[in-house]
Protein backbone atom coordinates (compact mmCIF):
# COMPACT_ATOMS: atom_id res chain seq x y z
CA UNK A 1 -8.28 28.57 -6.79
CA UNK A 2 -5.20 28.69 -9.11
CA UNK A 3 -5.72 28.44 -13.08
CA UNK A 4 -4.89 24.29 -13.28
CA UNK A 5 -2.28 23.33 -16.65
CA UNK A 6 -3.72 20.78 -19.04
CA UNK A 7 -2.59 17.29 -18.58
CA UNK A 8 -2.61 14.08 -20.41
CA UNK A 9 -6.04 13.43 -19.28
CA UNK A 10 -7.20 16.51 -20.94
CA UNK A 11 -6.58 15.86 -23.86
CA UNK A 12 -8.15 12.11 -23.78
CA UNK A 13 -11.39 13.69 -22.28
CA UNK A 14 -11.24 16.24 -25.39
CA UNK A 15 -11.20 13.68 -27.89
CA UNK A 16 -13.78 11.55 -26.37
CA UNK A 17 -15.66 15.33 -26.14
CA UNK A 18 -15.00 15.84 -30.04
CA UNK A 19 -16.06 11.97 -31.12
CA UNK A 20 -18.94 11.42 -28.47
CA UNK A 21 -20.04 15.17 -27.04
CA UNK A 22 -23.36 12.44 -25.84
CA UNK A 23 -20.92 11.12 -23.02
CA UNK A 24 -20.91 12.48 -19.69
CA UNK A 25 -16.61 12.46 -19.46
CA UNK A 26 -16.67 14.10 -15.73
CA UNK A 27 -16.15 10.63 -13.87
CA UNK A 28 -13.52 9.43 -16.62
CA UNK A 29 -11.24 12.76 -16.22
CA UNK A 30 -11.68 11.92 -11.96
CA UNK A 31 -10.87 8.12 -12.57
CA UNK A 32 -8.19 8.72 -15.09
CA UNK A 33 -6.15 10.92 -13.45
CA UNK A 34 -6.38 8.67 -9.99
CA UNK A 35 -4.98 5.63 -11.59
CA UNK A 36 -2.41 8.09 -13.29
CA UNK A 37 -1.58 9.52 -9.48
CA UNK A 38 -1.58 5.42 -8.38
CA UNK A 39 0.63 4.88 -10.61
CA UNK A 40 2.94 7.59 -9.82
CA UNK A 41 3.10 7.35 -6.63
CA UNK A 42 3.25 3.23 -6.34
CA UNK A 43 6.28 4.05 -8.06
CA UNK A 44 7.91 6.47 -5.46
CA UNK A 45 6.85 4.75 -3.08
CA UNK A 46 8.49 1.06 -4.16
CA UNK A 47 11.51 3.08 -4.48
CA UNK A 48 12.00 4.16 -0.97
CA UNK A 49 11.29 0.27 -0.56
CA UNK A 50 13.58 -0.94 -2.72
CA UNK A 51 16.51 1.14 -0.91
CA UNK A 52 16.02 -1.53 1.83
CA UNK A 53 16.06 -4.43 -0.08
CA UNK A 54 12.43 -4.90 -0.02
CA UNK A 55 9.42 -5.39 -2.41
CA UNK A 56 6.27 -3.76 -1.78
CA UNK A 57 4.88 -7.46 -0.65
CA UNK A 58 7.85 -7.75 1.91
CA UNK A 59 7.47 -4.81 3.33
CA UNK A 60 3.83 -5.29 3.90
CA UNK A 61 4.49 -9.15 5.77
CA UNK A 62 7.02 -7.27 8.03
CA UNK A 63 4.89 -4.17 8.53
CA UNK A 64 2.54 -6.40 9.19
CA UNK A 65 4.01 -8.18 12.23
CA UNK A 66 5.60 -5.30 13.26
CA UNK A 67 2.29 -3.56 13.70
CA UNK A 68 1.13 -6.51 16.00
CA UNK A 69 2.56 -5.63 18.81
CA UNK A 70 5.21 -7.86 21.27
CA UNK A 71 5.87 -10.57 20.46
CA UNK A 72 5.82 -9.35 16.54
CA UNK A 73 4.21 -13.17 15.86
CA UNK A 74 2.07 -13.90 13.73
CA UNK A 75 -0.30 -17.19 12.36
CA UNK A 76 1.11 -17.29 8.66
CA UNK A 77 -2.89 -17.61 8.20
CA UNK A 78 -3.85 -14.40 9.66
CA UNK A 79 -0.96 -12.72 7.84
CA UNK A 80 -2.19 -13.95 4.47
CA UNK A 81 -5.88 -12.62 5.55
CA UNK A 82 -5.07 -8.97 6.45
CA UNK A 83 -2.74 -9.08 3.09
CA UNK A 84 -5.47 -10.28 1.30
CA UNK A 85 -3.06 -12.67 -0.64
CA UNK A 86 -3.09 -16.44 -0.59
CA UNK A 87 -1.76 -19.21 1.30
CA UNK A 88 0.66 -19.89 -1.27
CA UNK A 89 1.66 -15.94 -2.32
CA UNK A 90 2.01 -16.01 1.85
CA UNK A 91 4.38 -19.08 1.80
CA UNK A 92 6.55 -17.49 -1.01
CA UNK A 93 6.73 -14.28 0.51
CA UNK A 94 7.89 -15.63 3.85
CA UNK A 95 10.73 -17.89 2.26
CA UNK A 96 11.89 -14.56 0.98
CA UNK A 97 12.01 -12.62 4.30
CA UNK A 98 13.00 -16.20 6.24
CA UNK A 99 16.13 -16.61 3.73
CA UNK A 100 17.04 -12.83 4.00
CA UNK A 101 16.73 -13.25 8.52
CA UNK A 102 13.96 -10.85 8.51
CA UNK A 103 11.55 -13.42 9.83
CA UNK A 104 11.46 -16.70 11.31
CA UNK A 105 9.09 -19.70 11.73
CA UNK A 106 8.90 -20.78 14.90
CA UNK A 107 6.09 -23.53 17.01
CA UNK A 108 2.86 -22.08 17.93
CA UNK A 109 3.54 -22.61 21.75
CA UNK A 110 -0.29 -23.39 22.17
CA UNK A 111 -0.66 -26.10 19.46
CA UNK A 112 2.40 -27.74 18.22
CA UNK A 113 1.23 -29.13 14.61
CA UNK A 114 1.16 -25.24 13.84
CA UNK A 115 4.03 -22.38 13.26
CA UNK A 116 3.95 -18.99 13.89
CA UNK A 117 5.95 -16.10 12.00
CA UNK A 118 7.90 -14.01 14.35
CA UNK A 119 9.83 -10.88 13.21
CA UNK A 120 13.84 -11.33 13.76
CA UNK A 121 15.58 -8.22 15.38
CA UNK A 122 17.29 -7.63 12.39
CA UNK A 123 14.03 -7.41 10.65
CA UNK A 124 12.61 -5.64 13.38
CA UNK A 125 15.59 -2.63 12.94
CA UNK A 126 14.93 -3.00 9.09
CA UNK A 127 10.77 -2.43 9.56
CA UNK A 128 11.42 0.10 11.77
CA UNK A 129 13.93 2.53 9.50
CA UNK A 130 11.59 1.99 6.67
CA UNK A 131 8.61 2.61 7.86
CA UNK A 132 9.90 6.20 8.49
CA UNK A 133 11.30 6.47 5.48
CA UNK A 134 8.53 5.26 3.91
CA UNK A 135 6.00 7.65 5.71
CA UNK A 136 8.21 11.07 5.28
CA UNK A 137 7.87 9.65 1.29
CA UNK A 138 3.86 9.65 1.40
CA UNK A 139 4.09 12.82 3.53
CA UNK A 140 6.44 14.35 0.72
CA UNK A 141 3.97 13.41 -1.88
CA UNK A 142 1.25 15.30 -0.50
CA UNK A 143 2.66 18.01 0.97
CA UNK A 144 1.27 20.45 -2.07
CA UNK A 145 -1.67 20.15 0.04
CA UNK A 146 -2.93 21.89 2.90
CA UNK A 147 -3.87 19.48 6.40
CA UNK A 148 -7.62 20.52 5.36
CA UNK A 149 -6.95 19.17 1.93
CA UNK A 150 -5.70 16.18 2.88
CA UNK A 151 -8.77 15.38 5.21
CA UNK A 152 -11.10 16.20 2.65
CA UNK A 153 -9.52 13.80 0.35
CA UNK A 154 -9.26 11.47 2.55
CA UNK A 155 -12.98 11.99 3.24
CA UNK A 156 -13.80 11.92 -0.18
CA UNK A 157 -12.26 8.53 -1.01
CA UNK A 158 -13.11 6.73 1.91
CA UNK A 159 -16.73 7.60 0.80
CA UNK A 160 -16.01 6.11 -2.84
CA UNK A 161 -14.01 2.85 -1.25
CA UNK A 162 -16.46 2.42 0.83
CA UNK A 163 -19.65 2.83 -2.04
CA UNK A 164 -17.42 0.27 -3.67
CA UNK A 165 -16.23 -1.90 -1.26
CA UNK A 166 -18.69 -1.79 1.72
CA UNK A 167 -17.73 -2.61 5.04
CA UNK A 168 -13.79 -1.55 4.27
């Protein structure tokens, strides 16, 4: 293993180290520097978004249907559920994408009273080119480490999501 540089983190845990050597500091140097790598990388990644005209919330509603499968419809009720957001944040977001002809509303063919949201071609093509783009960018970011790094990581935070958040 290479000799690691000091970071910002560091030097927080050394000063807690200094003013409270009672602390155990080990999970708030782990925590710390994850929500310093979230933060980061949120931003490179909202920046390959943003090259397509999209928010991180858009591209998740079009991602979304895209990911469904033919016909790329969706119940804007079931949308809102797998983005965890609300009915409202849902209705927003889809004015959005509906005003830009990324998506459209059109009748639930099995009950009338309701809508569906369908993805438009053009949103389609859109979903499609950033999605790759968007997937070489998370590649990119952790391509300093090796495929068996990358498992274990992912390993070793799905075990801490899941401690957290059971059943995700």
């Amino acid at each position: 293993m290479t000799e690691q540089t000091a970071d910002p983190v560091d030097a927080i845990v050394a000063q807690w180290r200094r003013e409270r050597p009672d602390l155990d500091l080990d999970a708030m140097a782990v925590i710390g520097r994850l929500g310093r790598l979230m933060v980061v990388a949120q931003r490179e990644i909202e920046a390959v978004f943003a090259t397509h005209g999209l928010q991180r919330g858009e591209f998740d509603v079009l991602a979304a249907l895209r990911r469904s499968g033919e016909p790329f419809e969706l119940n804007p009720s079931v949308l809102a559920d797998t983005l965890m957001l609300s009915r409202a944040g849902m209705t927003g977001r889809l004015d959005r994408l509906e005003a830009a002809g990324w998506v459209r509303r059109v009748a639930d063919a099995d009950d009338r009273r309701a809508i569906r949201v369908a993805l438009t071609d053009a949103g389609r093509e859109l979903i499609d080119t950033a999605v790759t783009e968007h997937t070489a960018n998370e590649t990119r970011l952790l391509s300093v480490l090796t495929a068996g790094d990358r498992r274990e990581l992912d390993r070793i935070v799905r075990a801490l999501l899941e401690s957290m958040v059971p059943g995700v």
